[in-house]
Protein backbone atom coordinates (compact mmCIF):
# COMPACT_ATOMS: atom_id res chain seq x y z
CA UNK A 1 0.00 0.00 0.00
CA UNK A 2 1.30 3.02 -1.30
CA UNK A 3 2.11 6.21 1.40
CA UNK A 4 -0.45 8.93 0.80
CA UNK A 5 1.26 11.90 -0.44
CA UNK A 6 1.63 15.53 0.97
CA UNK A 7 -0.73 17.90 -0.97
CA UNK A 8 0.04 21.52 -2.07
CA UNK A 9 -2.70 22.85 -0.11
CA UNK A 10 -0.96 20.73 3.48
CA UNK A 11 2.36 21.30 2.54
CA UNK A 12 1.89 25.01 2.74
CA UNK A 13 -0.04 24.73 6.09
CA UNK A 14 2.73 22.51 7.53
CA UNK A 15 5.24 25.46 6.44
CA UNK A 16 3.27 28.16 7.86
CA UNK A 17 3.01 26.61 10.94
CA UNK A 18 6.40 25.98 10.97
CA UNK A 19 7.74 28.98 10.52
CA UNK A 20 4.93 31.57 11.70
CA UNK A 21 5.08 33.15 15.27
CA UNK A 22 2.96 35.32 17.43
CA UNK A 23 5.53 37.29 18.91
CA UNK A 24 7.54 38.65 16.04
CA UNK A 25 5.09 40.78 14.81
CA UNK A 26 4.62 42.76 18.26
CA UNK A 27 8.37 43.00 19.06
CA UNK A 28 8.82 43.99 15.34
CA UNK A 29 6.38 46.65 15.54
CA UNK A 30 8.40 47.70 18.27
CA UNK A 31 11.85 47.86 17.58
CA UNK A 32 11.17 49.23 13.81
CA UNK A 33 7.56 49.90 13.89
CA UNK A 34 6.12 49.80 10.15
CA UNK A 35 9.32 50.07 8.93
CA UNK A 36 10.02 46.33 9.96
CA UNK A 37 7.44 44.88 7.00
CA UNK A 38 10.47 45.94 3.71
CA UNK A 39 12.83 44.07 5.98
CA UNK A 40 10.28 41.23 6.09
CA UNK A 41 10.34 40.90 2.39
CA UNK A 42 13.84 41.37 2.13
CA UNK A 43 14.67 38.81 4.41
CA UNK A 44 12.12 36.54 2.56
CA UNK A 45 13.71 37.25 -0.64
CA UNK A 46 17.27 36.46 0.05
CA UNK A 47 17.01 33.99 2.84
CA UNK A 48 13.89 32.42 3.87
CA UNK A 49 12.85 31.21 0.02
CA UNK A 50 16.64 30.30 -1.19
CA UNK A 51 17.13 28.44 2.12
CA UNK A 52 14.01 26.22 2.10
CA UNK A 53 14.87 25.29 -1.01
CA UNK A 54 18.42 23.82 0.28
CA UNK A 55 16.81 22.46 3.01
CA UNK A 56 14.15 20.84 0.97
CA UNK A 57 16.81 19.41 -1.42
CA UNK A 58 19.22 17.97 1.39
CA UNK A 59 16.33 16.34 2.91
CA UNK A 60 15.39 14.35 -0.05
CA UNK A 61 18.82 13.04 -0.85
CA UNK A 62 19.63 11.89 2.49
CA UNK A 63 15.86 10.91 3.32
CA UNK A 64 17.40 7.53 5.04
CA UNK A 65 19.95 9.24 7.14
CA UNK A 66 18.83 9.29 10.98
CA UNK A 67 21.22 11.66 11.58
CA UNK A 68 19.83 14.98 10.39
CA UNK A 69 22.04 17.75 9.77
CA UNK A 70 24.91 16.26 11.03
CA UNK A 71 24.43 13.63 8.19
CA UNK A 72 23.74 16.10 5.71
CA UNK A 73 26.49 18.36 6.49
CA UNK A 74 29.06 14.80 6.90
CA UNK A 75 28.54 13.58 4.20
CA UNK A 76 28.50 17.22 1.87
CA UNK A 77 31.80 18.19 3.50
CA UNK A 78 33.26 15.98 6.45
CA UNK A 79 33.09 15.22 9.84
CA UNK A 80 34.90 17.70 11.60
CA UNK A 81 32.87 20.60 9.69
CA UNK A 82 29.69 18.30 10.71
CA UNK A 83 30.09 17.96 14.16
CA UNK A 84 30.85 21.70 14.92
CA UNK A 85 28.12 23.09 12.77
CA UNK A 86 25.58 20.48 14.51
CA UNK A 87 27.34 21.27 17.83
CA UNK A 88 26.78 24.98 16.98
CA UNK A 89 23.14 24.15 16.80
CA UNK A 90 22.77 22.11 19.77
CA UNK A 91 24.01 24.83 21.48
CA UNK A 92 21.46 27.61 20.35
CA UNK A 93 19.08 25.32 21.74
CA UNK A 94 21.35 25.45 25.33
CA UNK A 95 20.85 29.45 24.99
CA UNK A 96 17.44 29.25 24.47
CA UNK A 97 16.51 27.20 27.25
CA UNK A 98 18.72 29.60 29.45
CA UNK A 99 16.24 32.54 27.67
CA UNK A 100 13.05 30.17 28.27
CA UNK A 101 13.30 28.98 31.54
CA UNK A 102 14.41 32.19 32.88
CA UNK A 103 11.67 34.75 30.97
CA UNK A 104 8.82 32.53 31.59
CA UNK A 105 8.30 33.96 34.93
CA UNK A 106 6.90 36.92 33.29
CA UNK A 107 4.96 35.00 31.26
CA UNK A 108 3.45 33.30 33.89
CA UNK A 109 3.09 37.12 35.64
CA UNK A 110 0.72 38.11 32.99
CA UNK A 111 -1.28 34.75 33.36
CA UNK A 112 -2.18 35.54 36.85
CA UNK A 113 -2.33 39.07 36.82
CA UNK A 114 -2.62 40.18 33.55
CA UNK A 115 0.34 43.02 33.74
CA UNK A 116 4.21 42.37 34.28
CA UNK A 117 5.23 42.43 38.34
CA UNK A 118 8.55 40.64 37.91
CA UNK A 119 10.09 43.84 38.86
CA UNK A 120 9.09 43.88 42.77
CA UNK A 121 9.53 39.89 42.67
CA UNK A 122 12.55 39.17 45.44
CA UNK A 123 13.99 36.01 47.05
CA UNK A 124 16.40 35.53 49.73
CA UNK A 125 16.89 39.41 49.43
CA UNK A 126 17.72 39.02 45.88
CA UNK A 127 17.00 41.69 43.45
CA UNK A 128 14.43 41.05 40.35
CA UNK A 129 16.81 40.20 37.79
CA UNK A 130 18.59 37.59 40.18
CA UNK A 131 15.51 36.38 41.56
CA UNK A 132 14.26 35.19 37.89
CA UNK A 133 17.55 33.90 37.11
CA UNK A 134 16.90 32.06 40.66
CA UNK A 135 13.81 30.48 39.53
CA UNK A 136 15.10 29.67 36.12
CA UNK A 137 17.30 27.60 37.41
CA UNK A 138 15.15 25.56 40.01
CA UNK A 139 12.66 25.40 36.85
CA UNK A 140 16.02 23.89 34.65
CA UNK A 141 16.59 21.52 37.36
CA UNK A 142 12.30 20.09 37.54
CA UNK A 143 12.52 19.86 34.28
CA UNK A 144 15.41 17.49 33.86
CA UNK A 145 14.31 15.72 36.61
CA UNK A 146 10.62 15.08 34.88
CA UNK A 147 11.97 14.75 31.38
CA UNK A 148 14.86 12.12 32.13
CA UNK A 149 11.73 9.85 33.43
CA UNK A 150 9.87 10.25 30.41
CA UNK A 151 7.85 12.75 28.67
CA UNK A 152 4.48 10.62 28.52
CA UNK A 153 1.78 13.29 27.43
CA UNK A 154 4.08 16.51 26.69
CA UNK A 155 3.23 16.35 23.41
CA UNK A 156 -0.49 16.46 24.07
CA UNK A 157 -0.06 20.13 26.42
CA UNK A 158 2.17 21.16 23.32
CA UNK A 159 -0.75 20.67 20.88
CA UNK A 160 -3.01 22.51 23.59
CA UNK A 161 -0.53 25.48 23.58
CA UNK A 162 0.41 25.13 20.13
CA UNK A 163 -3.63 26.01 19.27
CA UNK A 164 -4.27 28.87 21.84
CA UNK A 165 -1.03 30.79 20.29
CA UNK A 166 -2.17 30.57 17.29
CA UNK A 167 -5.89 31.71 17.96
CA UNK A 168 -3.74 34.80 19.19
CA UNK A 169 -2.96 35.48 15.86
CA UNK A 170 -6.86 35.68 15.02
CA UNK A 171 -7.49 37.72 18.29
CA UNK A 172 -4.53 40.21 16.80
CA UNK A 173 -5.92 40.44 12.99
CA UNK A 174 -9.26 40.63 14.18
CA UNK A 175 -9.06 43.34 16.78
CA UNK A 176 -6.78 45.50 14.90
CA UNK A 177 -9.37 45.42 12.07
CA UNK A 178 -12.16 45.74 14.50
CA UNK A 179 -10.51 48.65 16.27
CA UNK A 180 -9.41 50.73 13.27
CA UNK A 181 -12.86 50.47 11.32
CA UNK A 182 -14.65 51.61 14.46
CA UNK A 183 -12.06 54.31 15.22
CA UNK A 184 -11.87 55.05 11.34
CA UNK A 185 -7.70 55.80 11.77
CA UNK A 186 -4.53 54.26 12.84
CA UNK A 187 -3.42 54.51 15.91
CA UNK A 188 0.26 54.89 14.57
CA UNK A 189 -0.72 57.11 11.88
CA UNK A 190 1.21 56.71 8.67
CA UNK A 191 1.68 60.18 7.31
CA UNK A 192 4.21 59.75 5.16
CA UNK A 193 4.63 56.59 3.78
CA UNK A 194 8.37 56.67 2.42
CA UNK A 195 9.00 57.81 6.51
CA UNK A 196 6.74 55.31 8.15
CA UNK A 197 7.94 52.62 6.17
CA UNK A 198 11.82 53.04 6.30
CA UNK A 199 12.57 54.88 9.58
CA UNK A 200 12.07 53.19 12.81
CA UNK A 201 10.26 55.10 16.19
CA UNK A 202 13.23 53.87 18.04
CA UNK A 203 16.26 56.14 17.92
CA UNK A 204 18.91 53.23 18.68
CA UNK A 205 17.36 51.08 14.87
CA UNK A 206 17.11 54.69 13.19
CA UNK A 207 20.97 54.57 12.22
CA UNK A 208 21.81 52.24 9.43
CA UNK A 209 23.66 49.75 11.82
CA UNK A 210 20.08 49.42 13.66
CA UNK A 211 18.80 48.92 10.93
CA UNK A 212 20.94 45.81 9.48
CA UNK A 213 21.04 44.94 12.93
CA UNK A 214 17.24 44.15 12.60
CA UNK A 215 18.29 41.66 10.18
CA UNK A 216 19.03 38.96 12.62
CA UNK A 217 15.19 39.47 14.33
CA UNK A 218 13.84 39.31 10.55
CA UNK A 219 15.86 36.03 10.15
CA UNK A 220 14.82 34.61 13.61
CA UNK A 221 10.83 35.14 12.53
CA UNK A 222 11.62 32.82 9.29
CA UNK A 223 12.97 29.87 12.04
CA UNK A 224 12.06 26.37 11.91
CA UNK A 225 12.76 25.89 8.36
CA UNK A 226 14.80 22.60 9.20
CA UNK A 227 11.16 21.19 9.87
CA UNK A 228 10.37 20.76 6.64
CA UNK A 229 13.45 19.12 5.21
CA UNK A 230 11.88 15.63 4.77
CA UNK A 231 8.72 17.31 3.39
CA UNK A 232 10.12 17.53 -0.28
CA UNK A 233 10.31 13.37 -0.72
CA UNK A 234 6.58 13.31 0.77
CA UNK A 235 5.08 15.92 -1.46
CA UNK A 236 2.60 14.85 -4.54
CA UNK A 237 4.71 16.09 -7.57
CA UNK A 238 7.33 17.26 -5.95
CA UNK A 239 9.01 18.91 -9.18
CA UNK A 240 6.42 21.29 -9.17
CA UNK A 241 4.66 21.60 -6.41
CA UNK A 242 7.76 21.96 -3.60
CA UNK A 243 9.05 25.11 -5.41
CA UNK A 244 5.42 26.32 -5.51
CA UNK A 245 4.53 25.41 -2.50
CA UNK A 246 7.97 27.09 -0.82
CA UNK A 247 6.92 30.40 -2.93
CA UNK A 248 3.37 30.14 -1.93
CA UNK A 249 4.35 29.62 1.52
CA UNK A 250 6.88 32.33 1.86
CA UNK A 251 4.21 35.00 0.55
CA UNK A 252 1.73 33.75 3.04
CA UNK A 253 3.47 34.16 5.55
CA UNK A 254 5.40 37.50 4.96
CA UNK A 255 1.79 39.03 4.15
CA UNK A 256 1.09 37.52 7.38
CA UNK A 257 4.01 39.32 9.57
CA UNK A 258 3.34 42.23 7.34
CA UNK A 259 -0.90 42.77 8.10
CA UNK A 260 0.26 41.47 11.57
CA UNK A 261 2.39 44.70 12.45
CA UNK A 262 -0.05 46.64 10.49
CA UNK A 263 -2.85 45.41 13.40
CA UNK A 264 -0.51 46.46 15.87
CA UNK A 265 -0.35 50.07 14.46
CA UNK A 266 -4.16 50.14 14.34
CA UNK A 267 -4.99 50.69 18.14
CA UNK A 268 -1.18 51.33 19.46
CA UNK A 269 0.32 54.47 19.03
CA UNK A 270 4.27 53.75 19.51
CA UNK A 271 5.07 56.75 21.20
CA UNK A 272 2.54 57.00 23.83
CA UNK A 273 2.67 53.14 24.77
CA UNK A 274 6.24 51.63 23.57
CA UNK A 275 8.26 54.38 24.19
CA UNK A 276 9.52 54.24 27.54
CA UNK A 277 11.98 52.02 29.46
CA UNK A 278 8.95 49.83 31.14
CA UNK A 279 8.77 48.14 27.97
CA UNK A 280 10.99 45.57 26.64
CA UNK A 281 11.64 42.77 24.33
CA UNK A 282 10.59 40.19 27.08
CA UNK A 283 7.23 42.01 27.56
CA UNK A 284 6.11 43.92 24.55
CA UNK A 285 3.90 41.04 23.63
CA UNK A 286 1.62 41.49 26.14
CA UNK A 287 1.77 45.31 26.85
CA UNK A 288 0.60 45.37 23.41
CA UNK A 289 -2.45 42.88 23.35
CA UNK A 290 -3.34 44.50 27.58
CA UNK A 291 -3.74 47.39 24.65
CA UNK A 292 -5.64 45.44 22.49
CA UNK A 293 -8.42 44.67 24.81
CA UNK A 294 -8.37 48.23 26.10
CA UNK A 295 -9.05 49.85 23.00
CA UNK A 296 -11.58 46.89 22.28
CA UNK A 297 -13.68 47.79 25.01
CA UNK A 298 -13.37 51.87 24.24
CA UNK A 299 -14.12 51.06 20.66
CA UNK A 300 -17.41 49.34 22.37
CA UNK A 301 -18.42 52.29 24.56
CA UNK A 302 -16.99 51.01 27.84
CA UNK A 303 -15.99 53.05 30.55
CA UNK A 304 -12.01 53.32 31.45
CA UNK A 305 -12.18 51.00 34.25
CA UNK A 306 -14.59 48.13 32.33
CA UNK A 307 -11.90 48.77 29.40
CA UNK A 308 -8.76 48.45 31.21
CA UNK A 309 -10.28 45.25 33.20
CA UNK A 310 -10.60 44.03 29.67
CA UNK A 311 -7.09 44.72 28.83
CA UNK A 312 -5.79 42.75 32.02
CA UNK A 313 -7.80 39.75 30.78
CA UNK A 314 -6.35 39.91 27.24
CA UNK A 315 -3.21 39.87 28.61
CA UNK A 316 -3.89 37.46 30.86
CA UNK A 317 -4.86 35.02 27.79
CA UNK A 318 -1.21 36.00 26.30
CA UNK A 319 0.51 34.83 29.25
CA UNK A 320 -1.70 31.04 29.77
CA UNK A 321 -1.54 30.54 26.66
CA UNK A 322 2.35 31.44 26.03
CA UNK A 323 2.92 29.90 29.49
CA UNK A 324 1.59 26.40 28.15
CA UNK A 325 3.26 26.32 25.03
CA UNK A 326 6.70 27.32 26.21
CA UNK A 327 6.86 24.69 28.86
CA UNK A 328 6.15 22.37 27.25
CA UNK A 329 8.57 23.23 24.52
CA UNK A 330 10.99 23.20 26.94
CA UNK A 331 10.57 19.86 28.49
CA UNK A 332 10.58 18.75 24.31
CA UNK A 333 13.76 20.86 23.72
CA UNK A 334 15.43 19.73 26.55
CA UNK A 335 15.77 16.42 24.97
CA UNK A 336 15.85 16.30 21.68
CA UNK A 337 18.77 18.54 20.62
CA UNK A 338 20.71 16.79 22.73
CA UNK A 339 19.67 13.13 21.73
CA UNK A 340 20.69 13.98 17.50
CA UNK A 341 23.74 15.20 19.02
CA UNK A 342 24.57 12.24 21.03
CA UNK A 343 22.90 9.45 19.15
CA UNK A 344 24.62 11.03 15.71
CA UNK A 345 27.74 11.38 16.51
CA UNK A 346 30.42 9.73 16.08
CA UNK A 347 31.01 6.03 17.94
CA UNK A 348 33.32 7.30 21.24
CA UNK A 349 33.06 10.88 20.47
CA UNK A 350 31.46 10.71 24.01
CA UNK A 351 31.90 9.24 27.13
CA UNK A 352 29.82 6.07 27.37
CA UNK A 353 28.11 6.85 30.71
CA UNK A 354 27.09 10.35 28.70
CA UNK A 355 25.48 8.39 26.43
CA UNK A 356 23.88 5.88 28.30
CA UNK A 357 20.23 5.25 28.07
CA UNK A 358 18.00 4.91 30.73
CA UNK A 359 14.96 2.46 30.77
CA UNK A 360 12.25 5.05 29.84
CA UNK A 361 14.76 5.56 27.15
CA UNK A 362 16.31 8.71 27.68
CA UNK A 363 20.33 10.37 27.94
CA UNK A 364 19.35 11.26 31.42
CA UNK A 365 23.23 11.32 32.37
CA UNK A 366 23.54 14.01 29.09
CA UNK A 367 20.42 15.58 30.53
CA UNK A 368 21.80 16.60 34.02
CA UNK A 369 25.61 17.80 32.04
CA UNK A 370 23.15 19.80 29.61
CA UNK A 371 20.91 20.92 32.96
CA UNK A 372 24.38 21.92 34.69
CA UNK A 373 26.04 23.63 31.79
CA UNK A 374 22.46 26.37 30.94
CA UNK A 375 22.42 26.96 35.11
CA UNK A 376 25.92 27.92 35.02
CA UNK A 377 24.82 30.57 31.74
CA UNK A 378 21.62 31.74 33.76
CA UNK A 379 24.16 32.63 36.68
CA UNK A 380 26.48 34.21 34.73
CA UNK A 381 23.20 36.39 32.84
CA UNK A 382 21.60 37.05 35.69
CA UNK A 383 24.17 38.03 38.56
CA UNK A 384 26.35 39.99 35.59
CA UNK A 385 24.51 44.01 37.67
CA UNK A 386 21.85 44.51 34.22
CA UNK A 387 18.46 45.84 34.63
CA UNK A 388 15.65 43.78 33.48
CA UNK A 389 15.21 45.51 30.33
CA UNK A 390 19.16 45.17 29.42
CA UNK A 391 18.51 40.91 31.06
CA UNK A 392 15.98 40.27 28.72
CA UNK A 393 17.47 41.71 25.62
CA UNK A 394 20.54 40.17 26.07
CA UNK A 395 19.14 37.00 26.58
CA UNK A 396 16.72 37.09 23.23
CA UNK A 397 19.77 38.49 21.37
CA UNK A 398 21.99 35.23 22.12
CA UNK A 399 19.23 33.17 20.89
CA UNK A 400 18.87 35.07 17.78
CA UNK A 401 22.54 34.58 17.09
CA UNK A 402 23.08 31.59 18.31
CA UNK A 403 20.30 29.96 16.32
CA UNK A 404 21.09 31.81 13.20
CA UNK A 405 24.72 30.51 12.84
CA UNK A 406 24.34 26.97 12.19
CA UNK A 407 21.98 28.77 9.02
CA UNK A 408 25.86 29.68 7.51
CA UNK A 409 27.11 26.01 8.10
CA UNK A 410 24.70 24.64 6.36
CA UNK A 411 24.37 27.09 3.41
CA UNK A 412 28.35 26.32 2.69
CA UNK A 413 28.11 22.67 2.82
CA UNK A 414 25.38 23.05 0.50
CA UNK A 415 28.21 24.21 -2.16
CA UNK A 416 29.93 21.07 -1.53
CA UNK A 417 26.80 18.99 -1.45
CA UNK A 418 25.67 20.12 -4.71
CA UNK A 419 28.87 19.64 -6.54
CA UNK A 420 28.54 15.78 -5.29
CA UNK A 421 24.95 16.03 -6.16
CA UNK A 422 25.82 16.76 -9.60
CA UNK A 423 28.39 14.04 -9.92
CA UNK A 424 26.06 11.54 -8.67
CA UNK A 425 26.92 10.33 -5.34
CA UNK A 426 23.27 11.63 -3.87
CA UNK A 427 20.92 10.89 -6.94
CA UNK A 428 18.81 13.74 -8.47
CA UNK A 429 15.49 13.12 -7.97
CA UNK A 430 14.70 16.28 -6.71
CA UNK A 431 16.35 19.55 -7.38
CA UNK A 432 15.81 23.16 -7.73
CA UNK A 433 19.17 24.42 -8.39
CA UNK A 434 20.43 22.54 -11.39
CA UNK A 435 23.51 24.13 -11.92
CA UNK A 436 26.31 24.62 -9.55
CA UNK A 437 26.72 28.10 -10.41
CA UNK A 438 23.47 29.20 -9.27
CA UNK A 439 23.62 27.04 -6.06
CA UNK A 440 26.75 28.84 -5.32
CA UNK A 441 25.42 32.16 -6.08
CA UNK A 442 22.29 31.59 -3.38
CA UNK A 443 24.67 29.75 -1.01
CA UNK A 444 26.75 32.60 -0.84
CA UNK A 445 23.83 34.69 -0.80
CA UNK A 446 22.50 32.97 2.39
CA UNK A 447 25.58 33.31 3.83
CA UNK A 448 26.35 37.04 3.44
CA UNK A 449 23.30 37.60 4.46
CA UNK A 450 23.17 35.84 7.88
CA UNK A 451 26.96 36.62 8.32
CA UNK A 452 26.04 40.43 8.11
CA UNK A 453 22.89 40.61 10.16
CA UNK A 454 24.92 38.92 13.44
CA UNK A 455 27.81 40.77 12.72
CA UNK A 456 25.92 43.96 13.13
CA UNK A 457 23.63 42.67 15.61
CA UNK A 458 26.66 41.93 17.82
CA UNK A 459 28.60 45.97 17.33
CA UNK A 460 25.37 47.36 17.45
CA UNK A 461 25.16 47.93 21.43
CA UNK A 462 28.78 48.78 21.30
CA UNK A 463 28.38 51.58 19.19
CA UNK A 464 25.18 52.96 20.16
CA UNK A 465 26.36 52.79 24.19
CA UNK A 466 30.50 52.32 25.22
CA UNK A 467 29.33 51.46 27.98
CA UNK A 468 26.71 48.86 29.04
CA UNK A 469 26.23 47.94 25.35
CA UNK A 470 29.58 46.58 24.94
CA UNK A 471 28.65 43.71 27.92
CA UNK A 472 25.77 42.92 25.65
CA UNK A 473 28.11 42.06 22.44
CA UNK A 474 29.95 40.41 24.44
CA UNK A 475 27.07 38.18 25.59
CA UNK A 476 25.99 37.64 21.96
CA UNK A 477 29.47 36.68 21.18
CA UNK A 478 30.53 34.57 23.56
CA UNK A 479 28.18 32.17 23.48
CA UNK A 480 28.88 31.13 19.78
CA UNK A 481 32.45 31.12 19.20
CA UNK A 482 32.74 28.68 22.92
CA UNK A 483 31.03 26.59 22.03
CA UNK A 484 32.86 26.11 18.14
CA UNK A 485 36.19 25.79 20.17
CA UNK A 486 34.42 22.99 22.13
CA UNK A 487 33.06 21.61 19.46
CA UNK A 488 36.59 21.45 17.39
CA UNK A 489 38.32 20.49 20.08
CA UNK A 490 35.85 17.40 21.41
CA UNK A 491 36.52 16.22 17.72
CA UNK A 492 39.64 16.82 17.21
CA UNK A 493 40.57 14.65 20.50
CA UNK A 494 37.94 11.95 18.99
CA UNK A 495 40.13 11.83 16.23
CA UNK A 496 43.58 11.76 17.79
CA UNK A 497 42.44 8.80 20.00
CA UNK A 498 41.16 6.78 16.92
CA UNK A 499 45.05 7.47 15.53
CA UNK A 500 43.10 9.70 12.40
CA UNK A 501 43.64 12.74 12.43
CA UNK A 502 42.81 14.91 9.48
């Protein structure tokens, strides 16, 4: 019996939800305002279509391979540029759980009281900052001890939070439409379209540099493309429906971030609610929908207090609903990175107690070294004298470039890949780049363009403030290139003890 085939119609859904999230369309809106939707396209342009497409095409050549991207990336260009780039990528996944288990707190803030209190939070006469970093570790530490015994229904809260974030997309569309035909204006009023559009409300992404620097947030929003790298071999016609699909997809989904920051504009005006020092990366999300609901309820003819009781409630939907899907992402995430990484690489790359699997069939001994390793981070973040604004931003920065990196590793073993591709080691059953010209050209492409939006990312709160902002690029910084010296030099000694070194 033959396996029933993706159609166009659910390969672009599975894409979309792949790739689409909630949040980058309110912390867009306010780090660029309606200047972040040419970035959007930009960024869709250059990266997020190109890059599916290598994704899509490494996929179906190495459909067999259990290894993933350390497979694809072995067998393109060898093992030592494999097991860094994949090590890379584990590690973004180390950064975000120190981001995720230690900003969840105001998450769950916003669930029960539908604002942001983490700043008056203290324990053991810690300060607010510490005090979440405090938590995020006792959270890293339930979670490894819950997840090493077995996830059992994780998935099933996952599914419950995956479908109440994305109803928030609805509630956001929606109510900015709702809000703006009963109002009859924008909020944010657009009054000069070639200003709105290219010039952000924030001084700091008003220079150039800011501006590229928004590059690596644009690139973040397009994450998750390595989801759909098996899709390709599972598609009906996948000659021409893939590529279409991809294209189809992309649109969708840039129209989507674009109409999304548009809503934002409808019923917040930047200046009187964003721009201010209460407001930050971690919590723009839900100062903006709190806004949503109060200017839903004026829009209605409520009175202040019915209208700001609405707001609170909104928010308070942000947070549960955020709150659900993030745990359980992290109890997934704590796991999974770190099994590819063990379970693909190479035979006594690793100790064998590290990769030693329990009877409910998890690394729980690479657990607890992972669980050890993102406390010591949180530590560092959180005891390192930064405000809560400058915590969280740091924090969501080293996830952006940490994630993003791996993005370059791949795109340059794709060079490599498709030269072998063409000779016919892989097979060609599917390919979108026929020639190894233009596979170059969009490699490189890919590249430059990730390359550029981290570098800038990283000088960025160097140049804009000598002071604070150079412990931030520092942050962003460290994170990556430690973790590629560990990574080179965990297989370089693998290879010196096997007597082969290359």
């Amino acid at each position: 019996m033959s396996k029933k085939k993706l159609s166009l119609i659910a390969l672009i859904l599975m894409i979309f939800s792949s790739v689409y999230g909630f949040a980058n369309m309110p912390r867009s809106f306010y780090l660029m305002g309606y200047a972040a939707i040419p970035w959007y396209f930009f960024t869709a342009l250059l990266f997020f279509i190109p890059y599916a497409f290598m994704i899509s095409e490494y996929g179906a050549a190495f459909r067999k391979e259990k290894g993933g991207i350390l497979s694809w990336m072995d067998k393109s260009v060898g093992g030592r540029f494999a097991f860094i780039g994949t090590f890379m990528w584990y590690a973004s996944y180390a950064v975000w759980m120190v981001s995720v288990s230690s900003s969840l707190w105001l998450v769950l803030s916003y669930a029960f009281y539908g604002q942001d209190q983490t700043a008056s939070w203290s324990l053991f006469g810690l300060n607010s900052v510490q005090t979440l970093g405090l938590l995020g570790i006792f959270l890293m530490l339930f979670v490894t001890a819950v997840g090493s015994r077995g996830l059992g229904n994780i998935s099933k809260v996952a599914t419950v939070g995956g479908i109440a974030t994305a109803f928030l997309n609805v509630v956001l569309l929606a109510g900015g439409l709702i809000v703006y035909l009963k109002n009859g204006h924008l909020a944010q009023p657009i009054e000069n379209i070639a200003q709105s559009f290219t010039v952000s409300p924030m001084v700091e992404y008003q220079s150039t540099l800011g501006m590229l620097a928004f590059l690596t947030f644009a690139i973040f929003s397009f994450g998750g493309l390595e989801a759909i790298g098996s899709l390709a071999d599972e598609t009906e016609n996948p000659e021409k429906n893939f590529p279409k699909g991809i294209l189809i997809a992309a649109a969708v989904v840039v129209l989507g971030y674009a109409l999304g920051i548009l809503a934002c504009g409808a019923f917040t005006n930047w200046g009187e609610l964003l721009g201010h020092d209460k407001v930050h990366m971690g919590n723009v999300a839900y100062v903006v929908l709190n806004n949503l609901g109060y200017q839903l309820g004026l829009s209605f003819g409520a009175d202040q207090a019915t209208a700001v009781i609405l707001g609170n409630w909104m928010a308070r939907y942000v947070g549960a609903s955020m709150f659900i899907a993030l745990v359980s992402a992290l109890f997934i995430l704590s796991y999974s990175p770190l099994r590819t990484l063990i379970q693909g690489s190479p035979k006594g790359i690793w100790p064998e107690k590290l990769c030693r699997i329990n009877k409910n069939d998890m690394p729980a001994n690479a657990m607890w070294a992972q669980a050890l390793l993102v406390v010591v981070i949180i530590a560092f973040v959180s005891f390192g004298g930064q405000n809560a604004s400058q915590f969280f931003r740091v924090l969501i920065l080293m996830t952006n470039v940490a994630m993003s990196i791996p993005y370059m590793f791949l795109a340059i073993a794709f060079i490599f890949f498709k030269k072998k591709q063409l000779a016919g080691e892989f097979g060609q059953s599917f390919m979108v780049f026929k020639t190894q010209r233009r596979a170059t050209i969009f490699a490189v492409v890919v590249t430059v363009i990730v390359g550029f939006a981290n570098f800038f990312a990283i000088i960025e709160p160097t140049v804009q403030d000598s002071n604070g902002g150079l412990f931030q690029s520092i942050a962003m910084v460290c994170g990556p290139v430690f973790f590629a010296i560990v990574g080179y030099m965990v297989y370089s000694r693998h290879q010196k003890r096997q007597g082969n070194v290359k």
